[in-house]
N, C-alpha and C. Protein backbone atom coordinates (compact mmCIF):
# COMPACT_ATOMS: atom_id res chain seq x y z
N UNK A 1 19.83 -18.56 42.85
CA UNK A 1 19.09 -17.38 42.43
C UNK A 1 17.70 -17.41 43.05
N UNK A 2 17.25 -15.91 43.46
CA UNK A 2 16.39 -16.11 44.04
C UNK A 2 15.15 -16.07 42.78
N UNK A 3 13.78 -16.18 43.09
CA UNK A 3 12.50 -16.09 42.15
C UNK A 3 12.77 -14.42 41.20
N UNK A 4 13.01 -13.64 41.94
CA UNK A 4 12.82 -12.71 41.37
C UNK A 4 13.92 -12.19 40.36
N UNK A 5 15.23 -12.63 40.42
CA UNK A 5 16.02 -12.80 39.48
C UNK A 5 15.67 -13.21 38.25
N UNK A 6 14.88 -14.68 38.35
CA UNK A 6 14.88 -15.56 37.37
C UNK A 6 13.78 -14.94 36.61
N UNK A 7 12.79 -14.27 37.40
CA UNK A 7 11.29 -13.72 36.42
C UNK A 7 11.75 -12.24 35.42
N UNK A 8 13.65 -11.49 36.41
CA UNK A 8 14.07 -10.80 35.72
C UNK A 8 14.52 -11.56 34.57
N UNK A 9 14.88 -12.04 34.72
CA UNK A 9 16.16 -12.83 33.66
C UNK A 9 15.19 -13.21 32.22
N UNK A 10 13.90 -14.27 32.81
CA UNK A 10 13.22 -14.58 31.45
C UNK A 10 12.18 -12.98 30.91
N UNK A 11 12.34 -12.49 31.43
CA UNK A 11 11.52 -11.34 30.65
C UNK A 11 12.66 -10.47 29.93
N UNK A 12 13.74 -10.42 30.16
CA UNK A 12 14.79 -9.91 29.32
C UNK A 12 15.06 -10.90 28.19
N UNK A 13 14.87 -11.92 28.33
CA UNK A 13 15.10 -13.28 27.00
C UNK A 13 14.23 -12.81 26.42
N UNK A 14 12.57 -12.95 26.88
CA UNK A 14 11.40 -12.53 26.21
C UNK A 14 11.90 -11.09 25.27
N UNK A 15 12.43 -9.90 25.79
CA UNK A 15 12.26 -8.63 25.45
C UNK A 15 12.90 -9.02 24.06
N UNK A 16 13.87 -9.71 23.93
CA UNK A 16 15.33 -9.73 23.46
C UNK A 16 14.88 -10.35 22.16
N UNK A 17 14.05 -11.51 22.18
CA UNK A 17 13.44 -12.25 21.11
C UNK A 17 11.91 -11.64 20.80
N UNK A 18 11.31 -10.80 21.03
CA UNK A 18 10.20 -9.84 20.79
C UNK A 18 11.02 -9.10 19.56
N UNK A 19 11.87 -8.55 20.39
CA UNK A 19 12.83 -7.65 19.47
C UNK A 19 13.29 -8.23 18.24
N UNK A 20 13.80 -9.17 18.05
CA UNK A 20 14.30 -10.22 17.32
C UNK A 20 13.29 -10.80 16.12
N UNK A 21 12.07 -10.49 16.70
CA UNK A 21 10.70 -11.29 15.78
C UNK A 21 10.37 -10.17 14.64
N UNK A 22 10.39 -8.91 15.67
CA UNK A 22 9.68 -7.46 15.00
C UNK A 22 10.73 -7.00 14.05
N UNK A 23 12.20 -7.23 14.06
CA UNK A 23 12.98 -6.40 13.30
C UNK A 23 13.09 -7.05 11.88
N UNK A 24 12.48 -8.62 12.25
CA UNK A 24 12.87 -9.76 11.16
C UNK A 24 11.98 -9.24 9.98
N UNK A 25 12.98 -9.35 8.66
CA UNK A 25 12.20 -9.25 7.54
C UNK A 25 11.48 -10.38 6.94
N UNK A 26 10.29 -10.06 6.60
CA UNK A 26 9.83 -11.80 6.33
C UNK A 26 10.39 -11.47 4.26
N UNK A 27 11.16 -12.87 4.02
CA UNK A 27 11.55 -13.69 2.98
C UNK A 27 10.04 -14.05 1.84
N UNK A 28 10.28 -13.38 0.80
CA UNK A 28 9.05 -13.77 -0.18
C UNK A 28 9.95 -14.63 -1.52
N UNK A 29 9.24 -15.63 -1.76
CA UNK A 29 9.57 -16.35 -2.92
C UNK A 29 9.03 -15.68 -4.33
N UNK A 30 10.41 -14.95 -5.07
CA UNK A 30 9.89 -13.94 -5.60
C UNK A 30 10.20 -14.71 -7.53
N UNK A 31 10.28 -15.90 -7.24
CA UNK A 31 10.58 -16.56 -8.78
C UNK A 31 9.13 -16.73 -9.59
N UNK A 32 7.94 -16.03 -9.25
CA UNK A 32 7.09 -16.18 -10.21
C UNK A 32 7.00 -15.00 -11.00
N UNK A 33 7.52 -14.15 -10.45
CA UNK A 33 7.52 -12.54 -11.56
C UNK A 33 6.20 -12.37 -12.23
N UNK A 34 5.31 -12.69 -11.93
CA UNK A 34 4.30 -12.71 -12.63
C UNK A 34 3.23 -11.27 -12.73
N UNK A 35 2.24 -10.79 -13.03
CA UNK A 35 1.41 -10.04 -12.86
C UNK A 35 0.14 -10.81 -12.19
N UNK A 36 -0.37 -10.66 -11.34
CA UNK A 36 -1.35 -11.25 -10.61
C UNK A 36 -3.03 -10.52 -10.35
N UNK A 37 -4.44 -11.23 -10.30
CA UNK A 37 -4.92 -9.77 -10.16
C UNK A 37 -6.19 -10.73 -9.53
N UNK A 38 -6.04 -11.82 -9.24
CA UNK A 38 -6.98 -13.04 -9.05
C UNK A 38 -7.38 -12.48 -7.75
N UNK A 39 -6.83 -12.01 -6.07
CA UNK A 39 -7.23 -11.80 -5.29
C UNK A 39 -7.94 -10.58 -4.48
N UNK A 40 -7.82 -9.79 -5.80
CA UNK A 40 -8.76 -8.19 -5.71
C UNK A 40 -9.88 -8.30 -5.79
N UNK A 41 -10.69 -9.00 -6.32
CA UNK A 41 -12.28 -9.34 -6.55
C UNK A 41 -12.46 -9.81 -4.73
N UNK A 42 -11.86 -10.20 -3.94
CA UNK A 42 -11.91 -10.82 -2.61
C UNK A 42 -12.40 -9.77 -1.56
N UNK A 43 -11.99 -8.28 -1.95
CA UNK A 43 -12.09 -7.24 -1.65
C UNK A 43 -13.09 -5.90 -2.05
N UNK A 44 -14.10 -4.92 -1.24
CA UNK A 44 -14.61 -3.86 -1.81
C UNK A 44 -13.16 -3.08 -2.32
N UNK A 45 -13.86 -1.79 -2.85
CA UNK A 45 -12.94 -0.39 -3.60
C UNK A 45 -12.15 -0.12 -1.78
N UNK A 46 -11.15 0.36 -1.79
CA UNK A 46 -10.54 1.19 -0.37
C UNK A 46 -11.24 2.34 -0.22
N UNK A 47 -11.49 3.03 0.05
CA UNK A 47 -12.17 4.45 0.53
C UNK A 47 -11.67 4.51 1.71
N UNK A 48 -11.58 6.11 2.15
CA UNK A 48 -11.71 6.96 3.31
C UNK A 48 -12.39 6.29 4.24
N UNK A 49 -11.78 6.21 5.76
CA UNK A 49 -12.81 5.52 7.11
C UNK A 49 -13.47 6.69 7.15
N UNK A 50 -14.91 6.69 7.60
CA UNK A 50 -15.80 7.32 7.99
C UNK A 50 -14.53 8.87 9.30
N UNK A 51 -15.23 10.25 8.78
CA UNK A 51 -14.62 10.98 9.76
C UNK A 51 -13.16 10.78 9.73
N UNK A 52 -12.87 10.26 8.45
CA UNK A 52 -10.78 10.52 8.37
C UNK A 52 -11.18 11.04 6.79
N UNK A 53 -10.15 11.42 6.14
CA UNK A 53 -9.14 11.86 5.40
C UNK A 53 -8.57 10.85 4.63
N UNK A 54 -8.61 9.75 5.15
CA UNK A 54 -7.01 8.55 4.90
C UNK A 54 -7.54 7.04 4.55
N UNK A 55 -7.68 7.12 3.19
CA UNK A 55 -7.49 5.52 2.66
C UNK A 55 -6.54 4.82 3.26
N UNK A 56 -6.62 3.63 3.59
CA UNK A 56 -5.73 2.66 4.37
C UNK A 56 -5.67 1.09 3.21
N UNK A 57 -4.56 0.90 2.55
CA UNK A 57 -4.37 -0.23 2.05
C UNK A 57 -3.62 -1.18 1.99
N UNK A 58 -3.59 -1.87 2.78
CA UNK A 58 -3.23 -3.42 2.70
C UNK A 58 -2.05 -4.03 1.84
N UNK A 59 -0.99 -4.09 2.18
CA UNK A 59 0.07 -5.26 0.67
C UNK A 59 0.81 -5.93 1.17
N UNK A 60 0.00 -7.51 0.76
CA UNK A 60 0.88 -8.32 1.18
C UNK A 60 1.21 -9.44 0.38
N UNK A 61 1.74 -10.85 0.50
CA UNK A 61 1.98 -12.22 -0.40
C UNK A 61 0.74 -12.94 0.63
N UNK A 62 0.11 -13.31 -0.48
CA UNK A 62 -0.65 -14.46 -0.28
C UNK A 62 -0.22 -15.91 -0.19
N UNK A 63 -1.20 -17.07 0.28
CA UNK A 63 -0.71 -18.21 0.38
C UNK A 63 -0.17 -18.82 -0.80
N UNK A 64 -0.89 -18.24 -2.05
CA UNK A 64 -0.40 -18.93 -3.13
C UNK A 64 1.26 -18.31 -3.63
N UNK A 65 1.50 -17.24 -2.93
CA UNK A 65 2.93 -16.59 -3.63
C UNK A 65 2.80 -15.67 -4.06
N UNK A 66 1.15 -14.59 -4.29
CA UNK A 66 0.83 -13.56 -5.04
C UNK A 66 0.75 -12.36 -4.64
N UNK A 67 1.23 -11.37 -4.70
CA UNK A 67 1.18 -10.04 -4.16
C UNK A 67 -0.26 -9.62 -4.32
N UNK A 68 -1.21 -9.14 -3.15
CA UNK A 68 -2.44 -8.83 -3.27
C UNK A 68 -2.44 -7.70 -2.37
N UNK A 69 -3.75 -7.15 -2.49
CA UNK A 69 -4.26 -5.97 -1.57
C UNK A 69 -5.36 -5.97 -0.76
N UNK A 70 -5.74 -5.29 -0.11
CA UNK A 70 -6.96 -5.42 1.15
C UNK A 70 -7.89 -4.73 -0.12
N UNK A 71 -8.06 -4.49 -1.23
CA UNK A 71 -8.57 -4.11 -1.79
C UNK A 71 -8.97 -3.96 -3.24
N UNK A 72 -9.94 -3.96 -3.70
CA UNK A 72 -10.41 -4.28 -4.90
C UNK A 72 -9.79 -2.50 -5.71
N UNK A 73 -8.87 -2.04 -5.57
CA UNK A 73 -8.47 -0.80 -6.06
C UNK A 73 -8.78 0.29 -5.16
N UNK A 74 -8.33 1.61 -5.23
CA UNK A 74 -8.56 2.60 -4.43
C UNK A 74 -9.71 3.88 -4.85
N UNK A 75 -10.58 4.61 -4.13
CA UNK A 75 -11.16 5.54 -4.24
C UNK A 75 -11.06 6.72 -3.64
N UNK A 76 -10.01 7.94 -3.52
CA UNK A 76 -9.82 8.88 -2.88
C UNK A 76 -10.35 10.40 -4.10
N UNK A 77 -10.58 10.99 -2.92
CA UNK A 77 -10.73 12.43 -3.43
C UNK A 77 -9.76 13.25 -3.12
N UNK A 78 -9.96 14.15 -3.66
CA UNK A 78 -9.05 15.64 -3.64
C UNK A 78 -8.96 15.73 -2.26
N UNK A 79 -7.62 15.99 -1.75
CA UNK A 79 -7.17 16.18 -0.57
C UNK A 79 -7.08 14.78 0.51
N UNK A 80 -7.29 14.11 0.16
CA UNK A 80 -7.28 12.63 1.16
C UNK A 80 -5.91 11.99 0.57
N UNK A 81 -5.46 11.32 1.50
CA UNK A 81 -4.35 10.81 1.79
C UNK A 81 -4.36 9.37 1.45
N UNK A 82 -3.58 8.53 0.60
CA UNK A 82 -3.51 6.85 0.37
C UNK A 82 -2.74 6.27 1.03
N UNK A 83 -2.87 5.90 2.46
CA UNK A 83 -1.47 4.88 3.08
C UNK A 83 -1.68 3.63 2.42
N UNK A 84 -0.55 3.01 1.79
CA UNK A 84 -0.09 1.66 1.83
C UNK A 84 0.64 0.97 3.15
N UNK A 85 0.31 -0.27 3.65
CA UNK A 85 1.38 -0.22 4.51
C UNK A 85 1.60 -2.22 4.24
N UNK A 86 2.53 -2.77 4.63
CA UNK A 86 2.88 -3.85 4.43
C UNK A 86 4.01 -4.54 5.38
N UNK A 87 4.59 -5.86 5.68
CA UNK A 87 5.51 -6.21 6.69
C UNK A 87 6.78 -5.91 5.29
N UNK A 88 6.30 -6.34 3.49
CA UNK A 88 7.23 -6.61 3.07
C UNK A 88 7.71 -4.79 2.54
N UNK A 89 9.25 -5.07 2.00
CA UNK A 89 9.28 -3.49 1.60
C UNK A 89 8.82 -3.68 0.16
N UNK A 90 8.05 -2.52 -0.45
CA UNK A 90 7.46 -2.55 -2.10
C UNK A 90 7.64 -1.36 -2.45
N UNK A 91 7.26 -1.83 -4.04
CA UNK A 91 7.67 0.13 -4.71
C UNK A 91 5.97 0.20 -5.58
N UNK A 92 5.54 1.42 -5.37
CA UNK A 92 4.81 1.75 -6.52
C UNK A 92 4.93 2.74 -7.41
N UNK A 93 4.37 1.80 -8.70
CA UNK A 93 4.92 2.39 -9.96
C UNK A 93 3.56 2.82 -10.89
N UNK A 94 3.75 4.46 -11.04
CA UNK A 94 2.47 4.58 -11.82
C UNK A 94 2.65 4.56 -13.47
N UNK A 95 1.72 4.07 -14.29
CA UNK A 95 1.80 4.12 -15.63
C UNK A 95 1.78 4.91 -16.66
N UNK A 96 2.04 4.82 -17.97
CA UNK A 96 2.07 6.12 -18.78
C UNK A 96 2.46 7.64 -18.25
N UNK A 97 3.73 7.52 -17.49
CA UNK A 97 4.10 8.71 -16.62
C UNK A 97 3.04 9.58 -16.40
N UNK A 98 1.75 9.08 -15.73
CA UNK A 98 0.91 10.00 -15.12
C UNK A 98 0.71 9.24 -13.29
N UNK A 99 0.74 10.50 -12.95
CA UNK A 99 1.06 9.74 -11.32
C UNK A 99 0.16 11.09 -10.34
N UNK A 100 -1.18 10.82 -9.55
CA UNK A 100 -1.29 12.19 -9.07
C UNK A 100 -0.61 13.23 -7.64
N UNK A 101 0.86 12.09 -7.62
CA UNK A 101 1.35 12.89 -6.93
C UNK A 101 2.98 14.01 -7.29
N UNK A 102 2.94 13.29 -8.64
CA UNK A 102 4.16 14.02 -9.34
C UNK A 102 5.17 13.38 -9.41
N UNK A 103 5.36 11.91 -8.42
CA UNK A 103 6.39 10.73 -8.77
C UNK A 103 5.92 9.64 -9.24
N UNK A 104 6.39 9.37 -10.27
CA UNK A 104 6.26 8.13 -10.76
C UNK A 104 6.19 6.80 -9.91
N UNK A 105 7.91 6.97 -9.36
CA UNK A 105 8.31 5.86 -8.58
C UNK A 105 8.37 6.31 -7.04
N UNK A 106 7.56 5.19 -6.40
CA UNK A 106 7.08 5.54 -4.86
C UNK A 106 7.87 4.16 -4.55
N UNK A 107 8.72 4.29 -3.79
CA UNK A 107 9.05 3.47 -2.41
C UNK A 107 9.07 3.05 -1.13
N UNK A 108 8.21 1.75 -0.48
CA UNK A 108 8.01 2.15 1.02
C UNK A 108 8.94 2.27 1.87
N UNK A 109 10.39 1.84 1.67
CA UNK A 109 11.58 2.07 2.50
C UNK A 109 11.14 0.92 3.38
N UNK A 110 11.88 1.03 4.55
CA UNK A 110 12.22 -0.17 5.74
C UNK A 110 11.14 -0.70 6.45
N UNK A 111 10.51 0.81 6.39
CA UNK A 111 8.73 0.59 7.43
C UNK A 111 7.68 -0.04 6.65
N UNK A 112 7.85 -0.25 5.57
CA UNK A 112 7.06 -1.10 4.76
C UNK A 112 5.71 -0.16 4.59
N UNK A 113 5.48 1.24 4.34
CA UNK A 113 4.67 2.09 4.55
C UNK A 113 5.28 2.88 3.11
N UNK A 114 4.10 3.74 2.38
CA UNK A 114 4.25 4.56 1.65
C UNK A 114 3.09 5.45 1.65
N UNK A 115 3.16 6.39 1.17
CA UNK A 115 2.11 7.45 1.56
C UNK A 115 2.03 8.16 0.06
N UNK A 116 0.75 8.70 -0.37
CA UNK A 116 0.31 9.85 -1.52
C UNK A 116 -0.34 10.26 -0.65
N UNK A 117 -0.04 12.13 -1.03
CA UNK A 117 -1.45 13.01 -0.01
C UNK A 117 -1.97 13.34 -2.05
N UNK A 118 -2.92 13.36 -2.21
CA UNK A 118 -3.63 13.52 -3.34
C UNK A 118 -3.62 15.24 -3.21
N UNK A 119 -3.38 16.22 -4.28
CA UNK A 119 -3.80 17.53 -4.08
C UNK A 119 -5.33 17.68 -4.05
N UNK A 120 -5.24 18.57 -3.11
CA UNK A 120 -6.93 19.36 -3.31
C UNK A 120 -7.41 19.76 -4.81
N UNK A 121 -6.41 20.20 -5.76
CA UNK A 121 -6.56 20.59 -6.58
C UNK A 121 -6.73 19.70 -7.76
N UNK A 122 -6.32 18.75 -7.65
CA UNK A 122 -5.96 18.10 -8.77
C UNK A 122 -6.90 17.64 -10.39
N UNK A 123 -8.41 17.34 -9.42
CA UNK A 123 -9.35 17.18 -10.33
C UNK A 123 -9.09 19.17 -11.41
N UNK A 124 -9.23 19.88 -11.17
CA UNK A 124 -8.85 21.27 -12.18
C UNK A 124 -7.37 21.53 -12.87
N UNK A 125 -6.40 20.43 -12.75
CA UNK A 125 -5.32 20.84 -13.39
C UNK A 125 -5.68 20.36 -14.79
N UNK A 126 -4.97 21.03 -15.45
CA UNK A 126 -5.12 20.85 -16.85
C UNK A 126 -4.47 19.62 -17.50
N UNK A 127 -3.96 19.56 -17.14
CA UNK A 127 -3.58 17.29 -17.72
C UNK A 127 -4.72 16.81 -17.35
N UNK A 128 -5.73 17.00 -16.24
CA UNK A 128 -6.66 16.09 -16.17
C UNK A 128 -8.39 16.14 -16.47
N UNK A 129 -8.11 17.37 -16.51
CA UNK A 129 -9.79 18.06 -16.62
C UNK A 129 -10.11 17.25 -17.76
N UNK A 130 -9.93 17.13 -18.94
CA UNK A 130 -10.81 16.68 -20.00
C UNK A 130 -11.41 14.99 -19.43
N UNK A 131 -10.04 14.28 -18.87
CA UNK A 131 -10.58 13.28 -18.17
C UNK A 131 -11.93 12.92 -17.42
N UNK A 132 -11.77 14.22 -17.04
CA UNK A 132 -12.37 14.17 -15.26
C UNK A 132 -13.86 14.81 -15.83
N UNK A 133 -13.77 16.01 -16.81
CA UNK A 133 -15.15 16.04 -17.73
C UNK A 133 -15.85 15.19 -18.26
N UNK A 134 -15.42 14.28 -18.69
CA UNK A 134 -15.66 13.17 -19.77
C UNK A 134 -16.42 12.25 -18.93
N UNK A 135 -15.13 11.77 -17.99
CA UNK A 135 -15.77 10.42 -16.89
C UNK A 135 -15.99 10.45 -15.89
N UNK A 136 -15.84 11.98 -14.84
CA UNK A 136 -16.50 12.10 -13.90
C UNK A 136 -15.53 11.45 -12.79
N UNK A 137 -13.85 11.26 -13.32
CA UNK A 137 -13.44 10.71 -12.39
C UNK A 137 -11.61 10.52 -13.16
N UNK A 138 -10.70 10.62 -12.51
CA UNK A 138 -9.21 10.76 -13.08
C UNK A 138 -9.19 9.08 -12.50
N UNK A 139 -8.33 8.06 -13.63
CA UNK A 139 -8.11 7.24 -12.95
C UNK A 139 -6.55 7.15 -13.06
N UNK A 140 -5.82 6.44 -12.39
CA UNK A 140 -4.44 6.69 -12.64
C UNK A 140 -3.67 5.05 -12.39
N UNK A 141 -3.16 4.70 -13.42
CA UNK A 141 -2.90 3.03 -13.21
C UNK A 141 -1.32 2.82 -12.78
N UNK A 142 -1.65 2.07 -11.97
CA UNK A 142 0.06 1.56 -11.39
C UNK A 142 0.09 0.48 -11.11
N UNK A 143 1.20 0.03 -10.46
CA UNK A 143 1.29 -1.72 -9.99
C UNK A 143 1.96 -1.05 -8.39
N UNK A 144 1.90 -2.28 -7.83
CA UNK A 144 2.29 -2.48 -6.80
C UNK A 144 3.14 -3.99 -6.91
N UNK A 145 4.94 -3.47 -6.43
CA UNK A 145 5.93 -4.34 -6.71
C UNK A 145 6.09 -5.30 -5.07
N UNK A 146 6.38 -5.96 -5.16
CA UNK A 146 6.68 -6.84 -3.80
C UNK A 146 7.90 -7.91 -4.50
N UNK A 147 9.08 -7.84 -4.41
CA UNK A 147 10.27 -8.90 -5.43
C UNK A 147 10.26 -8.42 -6.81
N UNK A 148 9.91 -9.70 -7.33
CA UNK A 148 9.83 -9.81 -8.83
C UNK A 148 8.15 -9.59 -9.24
N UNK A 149 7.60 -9.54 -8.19
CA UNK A 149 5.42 -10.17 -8.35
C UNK A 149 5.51 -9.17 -8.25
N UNK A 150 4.36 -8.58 -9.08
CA UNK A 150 3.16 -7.47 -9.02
C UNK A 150 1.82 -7.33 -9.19
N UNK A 151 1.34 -6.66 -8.86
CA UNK A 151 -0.20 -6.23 -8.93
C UNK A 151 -0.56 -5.38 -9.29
N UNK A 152 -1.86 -4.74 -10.24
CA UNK A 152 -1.91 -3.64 -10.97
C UNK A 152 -3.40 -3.08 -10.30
N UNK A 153 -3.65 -2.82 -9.38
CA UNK A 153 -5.04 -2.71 -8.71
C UNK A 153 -4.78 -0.82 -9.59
N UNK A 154 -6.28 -0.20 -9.81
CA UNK A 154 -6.32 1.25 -10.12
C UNK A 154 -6.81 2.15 -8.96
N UNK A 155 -6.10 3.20 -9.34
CA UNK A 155 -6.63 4.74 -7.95
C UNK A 155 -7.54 5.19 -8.91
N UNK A 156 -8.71 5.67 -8.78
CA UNK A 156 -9.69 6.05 -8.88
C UNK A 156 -9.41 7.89 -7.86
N UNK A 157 -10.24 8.94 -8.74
CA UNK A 157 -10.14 10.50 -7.72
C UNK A 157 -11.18 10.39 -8.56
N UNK A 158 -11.78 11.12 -7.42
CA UNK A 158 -13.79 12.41 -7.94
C UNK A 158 -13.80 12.84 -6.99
N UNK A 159 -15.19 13.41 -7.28
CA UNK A 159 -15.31 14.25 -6.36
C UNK A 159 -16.56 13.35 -5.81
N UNK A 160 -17.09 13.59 -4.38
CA UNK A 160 -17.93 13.03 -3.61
C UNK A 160 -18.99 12.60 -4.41
């Protein structure tokens, strides 16, 4: 074989095991079932990047085994968008069936991604106004599932 065969040949091995790395699901040791909340203080609130729309948050297992977040809880307003995104797949679950996107139960599916677009409206609906009078802010509590582990970080909505 000549050189140029062989530089074909290992970059198709390469492609083949690239492929092989990215499709792999990573394995979480999910026997502590626990509620966890030790690695949120590690983190500011999530907010909007400067000039976006779109909270961006973080979920992953920590070294110790604990489902954590890039974030000390979330802060979005009316009309901004909450990506979760993660390697593992997770569900989020909001509490006391109040949820501000109208599902309870959110799943990230395969891509390890889940999305809330928050309504524009939401701070004036009437489930929440007395809230949002009172404290100047709707908070809405859920966990974030990864196995059997969870995390209960809060979404926070106001207005600017």
């Amino acid at each position: 074989m000549d050189t140029l065969h062989v530089i074909l040949i290992l970059i198709i091995i390469a492609a083949f095991f690239w492929i092989f790395l990215l499709s792999k699901k990573k394995k979480i040791d999910s026997t502590k079932g626990e509620d966890v909340s030790t690695q949120m203080e590690k983190f500011p609130e999530a907010k909007a990047y400067p000039g976006t729309d779109t909270v961006f948050v973080g979920v992953y297992v920590d070294e110790s085994g604990n489902v954590a977040t890039t974030s000390n809880g979330e802060l979005a307003l009316p009309g901004q968008k909450v990506i979760y995104s993660s390697s593992y797949e997770f569900e989020i679950r909001f509490k006391n069936d109040k949820s501000p996107v109208g599902k309870i139960d959110i799943c990230s599916g395969d891509d390890g991604i889940a999305l809330l677009k928050i309504p524009k409206d939401i701070l004036s609906r009437e489930e929440y106004v007395d809230e949002y009078e009172k404290n100047g802010e709707v908070v809405f509590n859920y966990d974030i599932k990864v196995g059997n582990l969870t995390l209960d970080p809060p979404l926070r909505i106001k207005e600017k």
